[in-house]
Protein backbone atom coordinates (compact mmCIF):
# COMPACT_ATOMS: atom_id res chain seq x y z
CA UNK A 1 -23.90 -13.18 -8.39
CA UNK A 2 -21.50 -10.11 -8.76
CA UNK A 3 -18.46 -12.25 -7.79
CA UNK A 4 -16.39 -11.46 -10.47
CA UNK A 5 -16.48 -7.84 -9.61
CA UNK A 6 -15.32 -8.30 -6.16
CA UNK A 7 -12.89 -10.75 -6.62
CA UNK A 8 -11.37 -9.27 -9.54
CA UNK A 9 -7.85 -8.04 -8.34
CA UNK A 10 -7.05 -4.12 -7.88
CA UNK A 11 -4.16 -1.96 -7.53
CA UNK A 12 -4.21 0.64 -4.94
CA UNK A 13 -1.24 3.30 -5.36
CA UNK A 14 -0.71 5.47 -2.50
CA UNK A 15 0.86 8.50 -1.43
CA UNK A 16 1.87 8.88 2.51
CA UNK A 17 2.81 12.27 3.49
CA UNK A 18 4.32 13.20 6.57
CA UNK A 19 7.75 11.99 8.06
CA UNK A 20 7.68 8.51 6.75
CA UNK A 21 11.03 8.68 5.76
CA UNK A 22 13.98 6.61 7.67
CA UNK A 23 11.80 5.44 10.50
CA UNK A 24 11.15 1.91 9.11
CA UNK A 25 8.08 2.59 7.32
CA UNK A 26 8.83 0.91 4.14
CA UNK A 27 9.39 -2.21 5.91
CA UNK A 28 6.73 -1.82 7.90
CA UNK A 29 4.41 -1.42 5.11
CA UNK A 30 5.95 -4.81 3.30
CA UNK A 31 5.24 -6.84 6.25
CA UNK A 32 1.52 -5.73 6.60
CA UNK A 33 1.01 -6.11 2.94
CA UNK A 34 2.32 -9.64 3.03
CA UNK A 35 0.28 -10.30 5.83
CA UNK A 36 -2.43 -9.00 3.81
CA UNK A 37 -1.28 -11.54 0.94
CA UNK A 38 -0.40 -8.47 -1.20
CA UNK A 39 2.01 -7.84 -3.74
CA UNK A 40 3.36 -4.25 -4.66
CA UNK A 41 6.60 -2.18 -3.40
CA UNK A 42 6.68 0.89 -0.83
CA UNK A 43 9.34 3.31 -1.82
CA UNK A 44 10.39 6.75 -0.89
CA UNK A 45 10.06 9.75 -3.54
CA UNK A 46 12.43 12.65 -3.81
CA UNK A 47 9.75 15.02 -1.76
CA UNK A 48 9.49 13.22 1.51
CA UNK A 49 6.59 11.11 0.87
CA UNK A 50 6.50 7.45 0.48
CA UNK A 51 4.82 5.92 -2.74
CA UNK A 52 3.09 2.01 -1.62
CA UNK A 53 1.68 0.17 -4.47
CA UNK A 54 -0.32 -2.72 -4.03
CA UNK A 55 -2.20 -5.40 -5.94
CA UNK A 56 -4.73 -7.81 -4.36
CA UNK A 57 -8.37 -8.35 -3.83
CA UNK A 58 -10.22 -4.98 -3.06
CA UNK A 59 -10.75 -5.78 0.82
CA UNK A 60 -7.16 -6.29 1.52
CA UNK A 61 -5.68 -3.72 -0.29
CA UNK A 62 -8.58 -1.65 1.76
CA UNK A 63 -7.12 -3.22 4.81
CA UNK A 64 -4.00 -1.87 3.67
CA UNK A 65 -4.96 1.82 3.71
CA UNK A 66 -6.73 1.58 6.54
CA UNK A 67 -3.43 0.80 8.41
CA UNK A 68 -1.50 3.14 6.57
CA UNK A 69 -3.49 5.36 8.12
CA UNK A 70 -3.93 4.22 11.36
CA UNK A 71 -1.89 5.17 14.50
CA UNK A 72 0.39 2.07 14.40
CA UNK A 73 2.41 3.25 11.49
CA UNK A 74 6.41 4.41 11.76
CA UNK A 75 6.93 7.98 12.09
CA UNK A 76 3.92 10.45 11.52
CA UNK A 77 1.51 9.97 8.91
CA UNK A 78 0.02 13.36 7.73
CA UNK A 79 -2.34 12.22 4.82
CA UNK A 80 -2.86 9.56 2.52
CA UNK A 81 -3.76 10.30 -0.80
CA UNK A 82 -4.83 7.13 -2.52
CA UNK A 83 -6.11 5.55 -6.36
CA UNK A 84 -7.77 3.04 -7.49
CA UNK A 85 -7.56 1.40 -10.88
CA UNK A 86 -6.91 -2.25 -12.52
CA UNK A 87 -4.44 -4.35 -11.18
CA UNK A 88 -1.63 -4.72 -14.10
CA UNK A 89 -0.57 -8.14 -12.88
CA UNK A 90 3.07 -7.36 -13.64
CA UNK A 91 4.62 -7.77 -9.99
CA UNK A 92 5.52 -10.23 -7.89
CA UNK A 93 6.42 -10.24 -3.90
CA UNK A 94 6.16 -7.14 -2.16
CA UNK A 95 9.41 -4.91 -1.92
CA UNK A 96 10.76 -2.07 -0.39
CA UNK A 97 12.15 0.45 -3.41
């Protein structure tokens, strides 16, 4: 019952603020998504933040956040702004942008 929901896949974009930039946190973030069995891109944005997109099942992409926010990441993480909507199904592999 419900299974469709759950296993339906997602796509979590996320915003990483803090000094995330050229400290190996793009690659970083591709080998934990991988891990995770996720695909997406991580790539840094003109204002200092790094942009991760991923696409999976809803408990690894929540995996995901939770270590983008943990104390194991590169650099310092300040805040992560994340949302949720339907994955699009248009990428492949996981790569840093």
């Amino acid at each position: 019952m419900g299974h469709t929901v759950v296993d339906q896949p997602v796509r979590l974009t996320s915003w990483v603020h803090g000094r995330v930039q050229g400290v190996g946190f793009r690659w970083w973030t591709r080998a934990r998504a991988l891990e995770l069995g996720l695909i997406g891109y991580a790539r840094n944005l003109n204002d200092g933040r790094v942009e991760v997109v991923a696409e999976g099942d809803r408990k690894s992409c929540q995996s995901l956040l939770d270590l983008l926010r943990s104390a194991g990441t590169p650099g310092t993480v300040d805040t992560v702004v994340e949302r949720w909507s339907d994955a699009k199904g248009n990428l492949a592999g996981f790569a840093e942008r």
